[in-house]
PDB file of N, CA and C in Angstrom:
ATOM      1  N   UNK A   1       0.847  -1.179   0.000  1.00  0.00           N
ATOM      2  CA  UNK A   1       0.000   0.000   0.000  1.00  0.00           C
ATOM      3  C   UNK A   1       0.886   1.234   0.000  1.00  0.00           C
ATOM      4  N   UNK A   2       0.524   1.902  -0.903  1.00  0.00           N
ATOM      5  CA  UNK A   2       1.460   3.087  -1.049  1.00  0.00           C
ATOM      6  C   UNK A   2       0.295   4.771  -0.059  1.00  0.00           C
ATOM      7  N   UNK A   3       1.485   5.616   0.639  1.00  0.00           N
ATOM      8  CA  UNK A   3       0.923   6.440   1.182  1.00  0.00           C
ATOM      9  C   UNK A   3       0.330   7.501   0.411  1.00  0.00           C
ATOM     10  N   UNK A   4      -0.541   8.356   0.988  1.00  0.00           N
ATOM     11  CA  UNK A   4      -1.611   9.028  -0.146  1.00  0.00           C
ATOM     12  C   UNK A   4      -0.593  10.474  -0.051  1.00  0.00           C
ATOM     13  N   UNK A   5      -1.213  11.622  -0.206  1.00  0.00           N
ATOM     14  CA  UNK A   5      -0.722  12.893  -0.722  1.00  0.00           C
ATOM     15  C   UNK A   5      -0.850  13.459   0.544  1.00  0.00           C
ATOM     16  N   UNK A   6      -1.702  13.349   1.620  1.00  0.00           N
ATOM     17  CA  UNK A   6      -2.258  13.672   2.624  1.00  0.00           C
ATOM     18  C   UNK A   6      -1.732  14.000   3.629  1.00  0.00           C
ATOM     19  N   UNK A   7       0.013  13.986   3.291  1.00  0.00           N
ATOM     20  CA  UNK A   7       0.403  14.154   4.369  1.00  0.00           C
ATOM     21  C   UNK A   7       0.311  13.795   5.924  1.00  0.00           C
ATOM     22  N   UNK A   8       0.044  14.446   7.038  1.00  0.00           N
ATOM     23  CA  UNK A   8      -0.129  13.608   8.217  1.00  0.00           C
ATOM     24  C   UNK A   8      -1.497  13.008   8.498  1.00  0.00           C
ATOM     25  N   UNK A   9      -2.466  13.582   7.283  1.00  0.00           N
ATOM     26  CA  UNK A   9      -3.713  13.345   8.098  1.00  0.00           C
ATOM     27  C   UNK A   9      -4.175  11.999   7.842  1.00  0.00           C
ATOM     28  N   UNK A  10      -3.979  11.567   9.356  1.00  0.00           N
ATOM     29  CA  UNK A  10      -4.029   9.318   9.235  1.00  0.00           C
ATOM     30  C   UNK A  10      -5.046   8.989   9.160  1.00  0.00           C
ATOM     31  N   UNK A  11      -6.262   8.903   8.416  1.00  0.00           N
ATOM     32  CA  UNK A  11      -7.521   8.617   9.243  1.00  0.00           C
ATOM     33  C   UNK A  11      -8.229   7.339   8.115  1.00  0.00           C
ATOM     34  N   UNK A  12      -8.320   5.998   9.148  1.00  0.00           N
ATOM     35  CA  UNK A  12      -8.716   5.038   8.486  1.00  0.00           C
ATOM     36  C   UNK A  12      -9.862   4.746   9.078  1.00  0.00           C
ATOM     37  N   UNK A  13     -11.246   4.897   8.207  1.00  0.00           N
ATOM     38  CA  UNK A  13     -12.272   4.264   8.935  1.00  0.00           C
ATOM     39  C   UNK A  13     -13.046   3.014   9.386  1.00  0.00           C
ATOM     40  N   UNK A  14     -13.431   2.957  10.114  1.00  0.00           N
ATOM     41  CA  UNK A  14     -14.313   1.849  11.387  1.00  0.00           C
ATOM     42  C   UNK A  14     -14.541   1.530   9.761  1.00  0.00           C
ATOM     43  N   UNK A  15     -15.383  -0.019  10.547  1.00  0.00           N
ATOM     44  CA  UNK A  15     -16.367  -1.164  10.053  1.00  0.00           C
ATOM     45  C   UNK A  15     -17.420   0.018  10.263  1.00  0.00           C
ATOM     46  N   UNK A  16     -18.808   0.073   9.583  1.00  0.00           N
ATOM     47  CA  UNK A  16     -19.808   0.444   9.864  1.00  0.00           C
ATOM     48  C   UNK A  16     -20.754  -0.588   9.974  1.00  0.00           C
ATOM     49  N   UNK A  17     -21.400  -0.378  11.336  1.00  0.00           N
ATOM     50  CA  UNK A  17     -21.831  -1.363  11.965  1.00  0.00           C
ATOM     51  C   UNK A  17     -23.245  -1.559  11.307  1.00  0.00           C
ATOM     52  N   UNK A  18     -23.409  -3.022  11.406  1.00  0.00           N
ATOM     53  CA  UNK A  18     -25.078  -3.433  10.650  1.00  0.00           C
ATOM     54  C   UNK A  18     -26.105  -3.081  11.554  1.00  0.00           C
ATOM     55  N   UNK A  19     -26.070  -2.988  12.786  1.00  0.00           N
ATOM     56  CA  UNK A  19     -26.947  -2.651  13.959  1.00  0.00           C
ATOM     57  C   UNK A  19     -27.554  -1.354  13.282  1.00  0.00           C
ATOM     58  N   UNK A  20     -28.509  -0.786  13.270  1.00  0.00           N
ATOM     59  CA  UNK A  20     -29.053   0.546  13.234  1.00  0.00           C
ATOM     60  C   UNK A  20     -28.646   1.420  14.465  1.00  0.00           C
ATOM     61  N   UNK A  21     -28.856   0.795  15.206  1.00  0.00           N
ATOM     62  CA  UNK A  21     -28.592   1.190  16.987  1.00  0.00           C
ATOM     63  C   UNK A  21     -27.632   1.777  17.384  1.00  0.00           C
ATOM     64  N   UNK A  22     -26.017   1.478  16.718  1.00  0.00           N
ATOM     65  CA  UNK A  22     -24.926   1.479  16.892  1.00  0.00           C
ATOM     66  C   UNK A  22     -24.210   2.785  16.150  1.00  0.00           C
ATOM     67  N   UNK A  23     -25.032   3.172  14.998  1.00  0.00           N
ATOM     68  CA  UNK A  23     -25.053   4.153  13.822  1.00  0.00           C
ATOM     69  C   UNK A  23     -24.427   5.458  14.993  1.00  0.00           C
ATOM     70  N   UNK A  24     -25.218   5.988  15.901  1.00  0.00           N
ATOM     71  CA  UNK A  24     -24.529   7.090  17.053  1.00  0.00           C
ATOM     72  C   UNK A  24     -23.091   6.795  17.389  1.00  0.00           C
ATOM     73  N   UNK A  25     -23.022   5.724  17.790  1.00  0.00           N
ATOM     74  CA  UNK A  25     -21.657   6.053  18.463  1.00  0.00           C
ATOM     75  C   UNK A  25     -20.702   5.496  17.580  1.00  0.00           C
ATOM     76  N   UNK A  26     -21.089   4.808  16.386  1.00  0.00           N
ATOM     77  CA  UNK A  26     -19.774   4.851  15.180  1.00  0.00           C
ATOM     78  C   UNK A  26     -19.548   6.149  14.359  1.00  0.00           C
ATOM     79  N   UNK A  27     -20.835   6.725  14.227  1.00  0.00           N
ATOM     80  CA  UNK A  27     -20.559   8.679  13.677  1.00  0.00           C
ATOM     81  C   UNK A  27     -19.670   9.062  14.677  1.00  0.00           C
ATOM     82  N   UNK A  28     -20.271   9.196  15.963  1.00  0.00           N
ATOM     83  CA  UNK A  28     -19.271  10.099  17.063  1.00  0.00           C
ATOM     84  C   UNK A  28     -17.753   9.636  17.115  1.00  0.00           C
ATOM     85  N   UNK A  29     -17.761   8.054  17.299  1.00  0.00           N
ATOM     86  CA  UNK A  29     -16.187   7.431  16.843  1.00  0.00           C
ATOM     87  C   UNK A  29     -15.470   7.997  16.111  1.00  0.00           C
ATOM     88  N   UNK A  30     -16.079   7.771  14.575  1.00  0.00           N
ATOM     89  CA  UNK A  30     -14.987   8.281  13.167  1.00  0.00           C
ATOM     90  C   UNK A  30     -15.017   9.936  13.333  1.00  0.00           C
ATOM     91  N   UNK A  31     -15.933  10.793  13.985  1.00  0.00           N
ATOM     92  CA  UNK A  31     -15.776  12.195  13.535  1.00  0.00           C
ATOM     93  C   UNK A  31     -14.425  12.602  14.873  1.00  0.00           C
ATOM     94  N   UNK A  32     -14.512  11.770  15.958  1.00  0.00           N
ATOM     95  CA  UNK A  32     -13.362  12.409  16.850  1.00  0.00           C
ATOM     96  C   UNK A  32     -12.177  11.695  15.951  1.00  0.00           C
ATOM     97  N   UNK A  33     -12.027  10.885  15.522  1.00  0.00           N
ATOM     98  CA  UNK A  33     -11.089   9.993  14.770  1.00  0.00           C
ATOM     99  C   UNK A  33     -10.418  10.725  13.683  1.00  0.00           C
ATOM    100  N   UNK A  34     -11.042  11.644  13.095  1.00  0.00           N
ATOM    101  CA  UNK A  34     -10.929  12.806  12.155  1.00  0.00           C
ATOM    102  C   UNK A  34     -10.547  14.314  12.709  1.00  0.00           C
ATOM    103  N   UNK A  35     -11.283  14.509  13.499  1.00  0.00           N
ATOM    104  CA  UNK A  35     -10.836  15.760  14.525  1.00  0.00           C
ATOM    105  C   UNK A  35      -9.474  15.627  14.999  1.00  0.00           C
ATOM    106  N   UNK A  36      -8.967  14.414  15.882  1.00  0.00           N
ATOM    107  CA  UNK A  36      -7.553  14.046  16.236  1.00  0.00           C
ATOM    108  C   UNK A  36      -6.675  14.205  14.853  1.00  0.00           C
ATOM    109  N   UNK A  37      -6.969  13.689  13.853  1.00  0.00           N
ATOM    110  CA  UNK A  37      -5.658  13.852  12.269  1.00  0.00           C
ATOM    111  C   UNK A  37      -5.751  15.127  11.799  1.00  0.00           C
ATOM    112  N   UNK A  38      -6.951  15.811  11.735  1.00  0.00           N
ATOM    113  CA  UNK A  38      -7.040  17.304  11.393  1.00  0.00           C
ATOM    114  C   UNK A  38      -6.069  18.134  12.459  1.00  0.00           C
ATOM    115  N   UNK A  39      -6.242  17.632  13.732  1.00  0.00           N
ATOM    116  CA  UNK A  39      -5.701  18.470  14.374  1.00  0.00           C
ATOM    117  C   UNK A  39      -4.130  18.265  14.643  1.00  0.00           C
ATOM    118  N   UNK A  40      -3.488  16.662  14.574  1.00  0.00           N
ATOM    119  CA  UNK A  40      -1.882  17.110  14.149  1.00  0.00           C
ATOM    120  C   UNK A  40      -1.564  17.446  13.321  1.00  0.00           C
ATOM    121  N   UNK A  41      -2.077  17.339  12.212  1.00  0.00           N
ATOM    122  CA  UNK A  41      -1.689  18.163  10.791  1.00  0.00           C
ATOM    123  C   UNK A  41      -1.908  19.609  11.256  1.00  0.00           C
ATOM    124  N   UNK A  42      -2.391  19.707  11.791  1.00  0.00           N
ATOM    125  CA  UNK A  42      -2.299  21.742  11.837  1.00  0.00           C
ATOM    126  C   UNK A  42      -1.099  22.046  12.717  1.00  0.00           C
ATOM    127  N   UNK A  43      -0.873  21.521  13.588  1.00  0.00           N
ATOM    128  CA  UNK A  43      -0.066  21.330  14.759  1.00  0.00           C
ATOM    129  C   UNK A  43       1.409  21.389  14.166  1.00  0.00           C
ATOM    130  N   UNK A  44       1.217  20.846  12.619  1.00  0.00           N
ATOM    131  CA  UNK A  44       2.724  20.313  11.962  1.00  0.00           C
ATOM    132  C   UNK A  44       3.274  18.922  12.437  1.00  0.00           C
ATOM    133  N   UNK A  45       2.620  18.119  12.955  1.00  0.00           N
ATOM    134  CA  UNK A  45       3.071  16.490  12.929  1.00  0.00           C
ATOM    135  C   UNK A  45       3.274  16.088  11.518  1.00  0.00           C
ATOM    136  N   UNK A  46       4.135  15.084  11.740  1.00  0.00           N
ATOM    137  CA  UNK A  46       4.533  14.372  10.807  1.00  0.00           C
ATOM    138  C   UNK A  46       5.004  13.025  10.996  1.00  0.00           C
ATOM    139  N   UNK A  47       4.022  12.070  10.488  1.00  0.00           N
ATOM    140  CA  UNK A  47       4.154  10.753  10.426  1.00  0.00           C
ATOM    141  C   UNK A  47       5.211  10.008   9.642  1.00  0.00           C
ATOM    142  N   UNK A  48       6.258   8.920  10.578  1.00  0.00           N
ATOM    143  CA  UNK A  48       7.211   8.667   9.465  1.00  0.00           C
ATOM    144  C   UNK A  48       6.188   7.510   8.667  1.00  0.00           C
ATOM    145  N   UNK A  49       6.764   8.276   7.188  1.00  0.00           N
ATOM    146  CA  UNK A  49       6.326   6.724   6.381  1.00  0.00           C
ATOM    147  C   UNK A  49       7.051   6.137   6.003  1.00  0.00           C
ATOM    148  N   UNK A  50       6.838   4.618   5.488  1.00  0.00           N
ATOM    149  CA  UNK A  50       7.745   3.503   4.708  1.00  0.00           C
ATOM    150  C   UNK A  50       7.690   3.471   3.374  1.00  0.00           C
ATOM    151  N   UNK A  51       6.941   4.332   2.680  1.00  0.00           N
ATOM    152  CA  UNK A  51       6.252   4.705   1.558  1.00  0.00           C
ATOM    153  C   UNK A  51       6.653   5.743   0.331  1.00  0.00           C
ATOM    154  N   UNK A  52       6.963   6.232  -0.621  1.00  0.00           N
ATOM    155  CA  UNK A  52       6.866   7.352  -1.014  1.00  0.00           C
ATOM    156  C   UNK A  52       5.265   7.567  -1.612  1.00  0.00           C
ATOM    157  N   UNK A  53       5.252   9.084  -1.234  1.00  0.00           N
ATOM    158  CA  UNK A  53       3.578   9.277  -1.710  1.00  0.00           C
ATOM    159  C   UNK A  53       3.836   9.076  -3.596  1.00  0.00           C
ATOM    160  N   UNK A  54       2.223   8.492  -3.811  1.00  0.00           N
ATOM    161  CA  UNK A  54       1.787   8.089  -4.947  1.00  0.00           C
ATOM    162  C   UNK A  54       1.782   9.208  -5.833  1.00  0.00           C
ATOM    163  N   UNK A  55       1.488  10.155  -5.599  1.00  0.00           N
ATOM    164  CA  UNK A  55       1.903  11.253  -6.965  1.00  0.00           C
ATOM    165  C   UNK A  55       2.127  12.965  -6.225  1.00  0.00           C
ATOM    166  N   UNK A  56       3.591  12.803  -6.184  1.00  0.00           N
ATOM    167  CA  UNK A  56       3.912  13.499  -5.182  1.00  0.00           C
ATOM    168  C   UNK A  56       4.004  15.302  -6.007  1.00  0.00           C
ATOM    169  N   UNK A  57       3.506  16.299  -5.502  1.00  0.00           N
ATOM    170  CA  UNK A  57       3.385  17.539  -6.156  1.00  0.00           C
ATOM    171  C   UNK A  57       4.812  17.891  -5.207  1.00  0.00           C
ATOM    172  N   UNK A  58       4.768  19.300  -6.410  1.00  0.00           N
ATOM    173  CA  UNK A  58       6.006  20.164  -5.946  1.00  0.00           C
ATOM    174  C   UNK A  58       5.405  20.796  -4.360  1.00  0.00           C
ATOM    175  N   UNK A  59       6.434  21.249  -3.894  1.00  0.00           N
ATOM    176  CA  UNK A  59       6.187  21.074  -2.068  1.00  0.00           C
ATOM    177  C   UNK A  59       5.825  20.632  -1.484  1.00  0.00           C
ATOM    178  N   UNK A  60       5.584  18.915  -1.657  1.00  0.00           N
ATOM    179  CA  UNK A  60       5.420  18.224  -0.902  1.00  0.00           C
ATOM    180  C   UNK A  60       6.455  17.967   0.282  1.00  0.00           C
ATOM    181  N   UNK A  61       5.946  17.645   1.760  1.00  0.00           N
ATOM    182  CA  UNK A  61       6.929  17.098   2.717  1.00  0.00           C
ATOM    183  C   UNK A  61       6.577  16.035   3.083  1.00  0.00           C
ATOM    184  N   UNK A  62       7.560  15.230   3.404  1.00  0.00           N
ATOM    185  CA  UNK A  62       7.576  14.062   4.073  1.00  0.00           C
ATOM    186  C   UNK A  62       8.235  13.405   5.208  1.00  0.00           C
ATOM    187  N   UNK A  63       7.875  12.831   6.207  1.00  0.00           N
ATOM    188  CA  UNK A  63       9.275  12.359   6.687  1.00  0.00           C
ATOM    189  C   UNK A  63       9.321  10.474   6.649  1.00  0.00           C
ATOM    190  N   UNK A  64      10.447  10.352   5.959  1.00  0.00           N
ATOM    191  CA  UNK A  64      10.317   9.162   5.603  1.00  0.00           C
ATOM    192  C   UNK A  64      11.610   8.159   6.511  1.00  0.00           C
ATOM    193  N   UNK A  65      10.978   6.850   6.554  1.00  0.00           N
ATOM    194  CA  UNK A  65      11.883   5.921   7.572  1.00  0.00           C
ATOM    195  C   UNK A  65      13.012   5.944   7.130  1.00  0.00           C
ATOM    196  N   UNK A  66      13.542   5.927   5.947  1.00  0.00           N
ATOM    197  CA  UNK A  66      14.762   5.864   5.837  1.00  0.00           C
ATOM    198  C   UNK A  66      15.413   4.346   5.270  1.00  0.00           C
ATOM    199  N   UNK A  67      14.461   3.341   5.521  1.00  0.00           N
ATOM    200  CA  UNK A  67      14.841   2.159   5.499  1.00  0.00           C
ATOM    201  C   UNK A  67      13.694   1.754   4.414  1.00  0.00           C
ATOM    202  N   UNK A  68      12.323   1.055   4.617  1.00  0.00           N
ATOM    203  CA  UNK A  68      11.582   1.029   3.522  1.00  0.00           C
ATOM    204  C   UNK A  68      11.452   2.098   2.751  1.00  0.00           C
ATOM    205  N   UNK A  69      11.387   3.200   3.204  1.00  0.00           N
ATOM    206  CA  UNK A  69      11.318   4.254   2.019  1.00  0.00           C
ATOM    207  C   UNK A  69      12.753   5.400   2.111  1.00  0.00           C
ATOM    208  N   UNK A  70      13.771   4.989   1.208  1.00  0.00           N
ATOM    209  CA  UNK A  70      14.995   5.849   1.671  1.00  0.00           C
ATOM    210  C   UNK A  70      14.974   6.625   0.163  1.00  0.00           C
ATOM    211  N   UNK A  71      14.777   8.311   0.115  1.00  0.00           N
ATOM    212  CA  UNK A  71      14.817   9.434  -0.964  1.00  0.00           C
ATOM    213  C   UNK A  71      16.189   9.263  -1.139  1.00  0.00           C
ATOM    214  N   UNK A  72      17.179   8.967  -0.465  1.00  0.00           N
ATOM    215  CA  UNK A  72      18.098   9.457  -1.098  1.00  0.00           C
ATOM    216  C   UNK A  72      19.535   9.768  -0.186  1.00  0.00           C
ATOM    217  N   UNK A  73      18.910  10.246   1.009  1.00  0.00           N
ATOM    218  CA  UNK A  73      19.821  10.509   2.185  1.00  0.00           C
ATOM    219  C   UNK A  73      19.603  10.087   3.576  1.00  0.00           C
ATOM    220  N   UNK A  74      18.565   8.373   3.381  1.00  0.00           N
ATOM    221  CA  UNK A  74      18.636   7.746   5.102  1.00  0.00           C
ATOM    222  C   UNK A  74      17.557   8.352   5.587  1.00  0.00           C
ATOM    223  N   UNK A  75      16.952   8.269   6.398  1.00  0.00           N
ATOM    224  CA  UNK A  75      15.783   8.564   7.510  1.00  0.00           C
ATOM    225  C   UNK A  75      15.619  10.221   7.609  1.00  0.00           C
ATOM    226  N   UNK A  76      14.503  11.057   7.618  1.00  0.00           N
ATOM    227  CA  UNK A  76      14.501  12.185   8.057  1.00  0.00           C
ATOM    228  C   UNK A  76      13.440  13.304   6.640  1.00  0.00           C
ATOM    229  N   UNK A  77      13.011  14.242   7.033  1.00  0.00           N
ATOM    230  CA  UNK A  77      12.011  15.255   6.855  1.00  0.00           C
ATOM    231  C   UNK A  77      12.771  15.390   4.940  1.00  0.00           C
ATOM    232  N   UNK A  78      12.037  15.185   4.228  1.00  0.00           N
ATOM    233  CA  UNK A  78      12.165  15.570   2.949  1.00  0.00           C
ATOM    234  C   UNK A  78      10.993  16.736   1.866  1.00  0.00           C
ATOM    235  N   UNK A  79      11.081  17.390   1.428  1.00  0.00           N
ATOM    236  CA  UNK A  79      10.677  17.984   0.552  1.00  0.00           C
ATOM    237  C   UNK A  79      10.640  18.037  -0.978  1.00  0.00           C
ATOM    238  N   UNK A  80       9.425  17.919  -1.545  1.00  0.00           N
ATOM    239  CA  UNK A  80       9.683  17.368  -3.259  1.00  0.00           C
ATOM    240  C   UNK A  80       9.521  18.645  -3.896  1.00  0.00           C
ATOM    241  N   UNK A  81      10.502  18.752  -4.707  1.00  0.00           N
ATOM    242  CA  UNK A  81      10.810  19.198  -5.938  1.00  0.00           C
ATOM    243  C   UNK A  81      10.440  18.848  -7.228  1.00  0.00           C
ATOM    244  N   UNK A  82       9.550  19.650  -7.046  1.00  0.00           N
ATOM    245  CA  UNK A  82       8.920  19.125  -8.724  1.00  0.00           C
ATOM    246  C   UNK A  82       9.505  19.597 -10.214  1.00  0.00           C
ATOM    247  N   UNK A  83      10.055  20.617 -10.052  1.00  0.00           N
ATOM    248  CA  UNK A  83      10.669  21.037 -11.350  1.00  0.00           C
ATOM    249  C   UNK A  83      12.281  19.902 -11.491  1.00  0.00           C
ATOM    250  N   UNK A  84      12.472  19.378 -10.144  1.00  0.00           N
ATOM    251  CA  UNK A  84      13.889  18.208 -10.246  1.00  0.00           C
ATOM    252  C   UNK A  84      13.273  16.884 -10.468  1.00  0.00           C
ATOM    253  N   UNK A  85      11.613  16.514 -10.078  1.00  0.00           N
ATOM    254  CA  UNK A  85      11.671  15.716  -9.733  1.00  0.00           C
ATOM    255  C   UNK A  85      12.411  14.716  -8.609  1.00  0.00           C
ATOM    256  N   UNK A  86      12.653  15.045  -7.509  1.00  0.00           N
ATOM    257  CA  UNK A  86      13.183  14.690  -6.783  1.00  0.00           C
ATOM    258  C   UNK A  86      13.039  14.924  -4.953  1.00  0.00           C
ATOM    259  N   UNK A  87      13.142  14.260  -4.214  1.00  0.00           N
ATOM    260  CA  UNK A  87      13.455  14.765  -2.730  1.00  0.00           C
ATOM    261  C   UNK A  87      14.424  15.301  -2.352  1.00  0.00           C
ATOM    262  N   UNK A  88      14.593  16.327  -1.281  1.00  0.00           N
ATOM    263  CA  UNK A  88      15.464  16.682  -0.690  1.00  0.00           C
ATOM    264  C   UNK A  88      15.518  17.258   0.811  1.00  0.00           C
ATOM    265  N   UNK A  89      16.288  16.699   1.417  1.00  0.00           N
ATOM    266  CA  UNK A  89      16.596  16.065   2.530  1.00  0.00           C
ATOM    267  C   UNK A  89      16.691  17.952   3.352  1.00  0.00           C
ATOM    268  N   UNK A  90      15.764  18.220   4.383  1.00  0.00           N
ATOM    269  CA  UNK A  90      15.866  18.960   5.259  1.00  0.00           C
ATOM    270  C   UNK A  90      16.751  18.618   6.291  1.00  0.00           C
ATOM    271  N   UNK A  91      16.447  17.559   6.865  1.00  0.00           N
ATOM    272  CA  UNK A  91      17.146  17.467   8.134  1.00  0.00           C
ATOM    273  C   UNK A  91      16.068  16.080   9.278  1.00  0.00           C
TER     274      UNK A  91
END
């Protein structure tokens, strides 16, 4: 599975439950579930991935493991360059 464009925001949703009954507290579940990724992404978190994103635009950031997904210079915060095509290694 390759990581999306989305940067930090992690948000994988629940089973939706067959119960009718249950419908309340799986909305209230996934919307705090969404509130929490909205809110480290504003914060500036950054999730390491193992991944490079699937169609990565110019200024994209990343911070990548270094090991499944190594840009170029080992583990750490990268930025894409789209006119190089390429990552480059912040720090």
């Amino acid at each position: 599975m390759r990581a999306s464009n989305l940067g930090t925001v992690n948000y994988a949703p629940g089973q939706v439950p067959t119960d009718a009954a249950e419908m309340q507290r799986f909305f209230m579940s996934e919307l705090q579930k969404i509130a929490v990724a909205i809110s480290l992404n504003g914060l500036g978190h950054l999730e390491k991935t193992t991944v490079a994103p699937i169609k990565p635009r110019d200024g994209d950031i990343s911070y990548a493991d270094g090991t499944l997904w190594n840009p170029g210079s080992g583990g750490g915060i990268y930025y894409y360059k789209g006119a190089a095509s390429a990552w480059i290694l912040l720090g």
